[in-house]
Protein backbone atom coordinates (compact mmCIF):
# COMPACT_ATOMS: atom_id res chain seq x y z
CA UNK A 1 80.64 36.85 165.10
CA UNK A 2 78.20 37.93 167.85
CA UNK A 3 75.61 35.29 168.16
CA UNK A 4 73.11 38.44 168.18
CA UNK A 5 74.05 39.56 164.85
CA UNK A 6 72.93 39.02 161.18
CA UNK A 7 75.79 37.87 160.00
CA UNK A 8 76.30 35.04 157.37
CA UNK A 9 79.96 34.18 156.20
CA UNK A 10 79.89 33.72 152.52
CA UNK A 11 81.97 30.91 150.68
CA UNK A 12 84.22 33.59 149.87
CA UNK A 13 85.16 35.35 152.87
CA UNK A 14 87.14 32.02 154.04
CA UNK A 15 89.70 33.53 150.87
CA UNK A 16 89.80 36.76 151.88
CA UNK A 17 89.99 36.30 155.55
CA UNK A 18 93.29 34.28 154.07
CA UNK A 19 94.09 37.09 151.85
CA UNK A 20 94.22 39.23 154.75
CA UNK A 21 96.30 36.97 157.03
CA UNK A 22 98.68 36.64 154.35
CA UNK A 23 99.26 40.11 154.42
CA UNK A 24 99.25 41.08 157.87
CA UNK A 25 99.77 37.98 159.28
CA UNK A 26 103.77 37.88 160.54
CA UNK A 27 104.13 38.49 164.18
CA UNK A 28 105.71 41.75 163.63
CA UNK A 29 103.65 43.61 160.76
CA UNK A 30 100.89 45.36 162.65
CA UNK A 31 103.56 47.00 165.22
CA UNK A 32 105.61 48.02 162.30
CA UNK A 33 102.67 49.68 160.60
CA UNK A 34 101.46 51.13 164.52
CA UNK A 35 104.71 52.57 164.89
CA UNK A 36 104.62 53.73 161.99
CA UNK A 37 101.10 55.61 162.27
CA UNK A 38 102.74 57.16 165.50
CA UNK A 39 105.00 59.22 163.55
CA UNK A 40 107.93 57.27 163.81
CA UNK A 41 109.53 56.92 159.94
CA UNK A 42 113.48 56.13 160.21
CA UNK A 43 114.53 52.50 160.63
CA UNK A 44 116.35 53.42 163.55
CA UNK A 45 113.17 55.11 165.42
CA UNK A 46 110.87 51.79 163.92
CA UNK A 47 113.35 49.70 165.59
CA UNK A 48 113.15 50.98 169.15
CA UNK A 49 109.24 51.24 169.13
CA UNK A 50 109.83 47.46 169.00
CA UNK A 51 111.21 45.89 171.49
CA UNK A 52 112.80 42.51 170.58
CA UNK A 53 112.59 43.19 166.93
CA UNK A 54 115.94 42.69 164.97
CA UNK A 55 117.84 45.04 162.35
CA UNK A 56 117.27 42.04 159.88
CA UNK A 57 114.08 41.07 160.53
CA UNK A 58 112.21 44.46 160.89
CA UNK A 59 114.46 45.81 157.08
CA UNK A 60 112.56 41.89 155.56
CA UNK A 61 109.10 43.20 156.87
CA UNK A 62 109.16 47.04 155.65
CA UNK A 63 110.32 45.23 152.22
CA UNK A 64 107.27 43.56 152.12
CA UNK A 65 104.84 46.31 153.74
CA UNK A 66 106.34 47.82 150.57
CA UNK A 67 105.49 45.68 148.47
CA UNK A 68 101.65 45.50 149.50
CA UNK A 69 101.58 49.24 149.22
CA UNK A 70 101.07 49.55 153.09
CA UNK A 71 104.35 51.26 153.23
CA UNK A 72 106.00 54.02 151.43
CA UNK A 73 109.92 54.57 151.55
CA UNK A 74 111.61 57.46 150.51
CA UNK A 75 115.07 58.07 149.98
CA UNK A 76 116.85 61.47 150.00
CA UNK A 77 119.87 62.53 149.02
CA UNK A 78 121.36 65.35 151.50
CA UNK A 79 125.02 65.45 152.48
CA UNK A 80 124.47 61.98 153.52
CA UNK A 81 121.62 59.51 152.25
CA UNK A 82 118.63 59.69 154.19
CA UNK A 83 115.28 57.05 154.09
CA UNK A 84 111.96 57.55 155.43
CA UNK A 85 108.99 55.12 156.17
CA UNK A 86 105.58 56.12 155.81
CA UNK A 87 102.32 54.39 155.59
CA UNK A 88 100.16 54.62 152.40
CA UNK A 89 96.92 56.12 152.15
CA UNK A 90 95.61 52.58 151.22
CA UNK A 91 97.25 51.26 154.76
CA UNK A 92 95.39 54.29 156.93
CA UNK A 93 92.41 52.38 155.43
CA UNK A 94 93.35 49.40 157.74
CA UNK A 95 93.79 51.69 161.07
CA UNK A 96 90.25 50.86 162.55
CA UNK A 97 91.22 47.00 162.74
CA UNK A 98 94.14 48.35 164.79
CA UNK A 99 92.46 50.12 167.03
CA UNK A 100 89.20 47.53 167.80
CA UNK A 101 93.00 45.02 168.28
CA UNK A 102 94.51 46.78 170.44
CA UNK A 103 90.98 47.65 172.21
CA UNK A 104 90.53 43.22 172.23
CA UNK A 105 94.07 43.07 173.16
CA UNK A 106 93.21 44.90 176.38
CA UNK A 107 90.27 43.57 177.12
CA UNK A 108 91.44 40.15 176.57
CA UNK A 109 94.88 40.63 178.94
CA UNK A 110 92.31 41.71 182.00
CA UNK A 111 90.41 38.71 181.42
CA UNK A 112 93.14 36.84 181.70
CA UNK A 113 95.07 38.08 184.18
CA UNK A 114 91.81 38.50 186.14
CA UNK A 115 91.43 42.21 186.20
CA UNK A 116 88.32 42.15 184.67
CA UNK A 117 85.49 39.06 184.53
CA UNK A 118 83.77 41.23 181.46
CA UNK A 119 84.60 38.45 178.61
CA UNK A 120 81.27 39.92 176.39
């Protein structure tokens, strides 16, 4: 969306910008799946990544990271039954728009707070 750039929305991209919101769009799903792309894969390791998040709330979002293949979970019986989190290959795929978010994210908080006047 840079005014310098080619770029031409198509008629279509309106639905898959929606597509996309739909998936990632809860206010916890992209630090679930940064956690989890920091190694963290037990509920209980998820959980503390994140502050504020609840027991109830985070178990409702990995169920449906699940179920748009952005998460796998595994479940192993030892002496006692053990479940992992990991992302899928297909969610690594969505790792840049992390990144340039939390790279916004910054930039946006100095601009705001006044640390920075460089608003691009």
């Amino acid at each position: 969306m840079n005014s310098n750039s080619n770029y031409q929305p198509e008629p279509e991209d309106f639905r898959y910008l929606e597509d996309t919101l739909y998936v990632i769009g809860g206010k916890w799903t992209l630090l679930i799946m940064h956690s989890l792309s920091l190694g963290n894969r037990r509920f209980t390791d998820i959980k503390q990544s994140i502050p504020k998040i609840t027991p109830r709330v985070l178990s409702k979002e990995l169920k449906r990271l699940e179920m748009n293949n952005l998460v796998r979970r595994s479940v192993h019986d030892k002496t006692r039954v053990s479940i992992d989190y990991e992302v899928t290959q297909y969610c690594k795929s969505f790792e840049p728009i992390i990144k340039a978010a939390i790279a916004w994210g910054k930039l946006h908080r100095g601009v705001i707070t006044g640390k920075t006047n460089d608003a691009r």
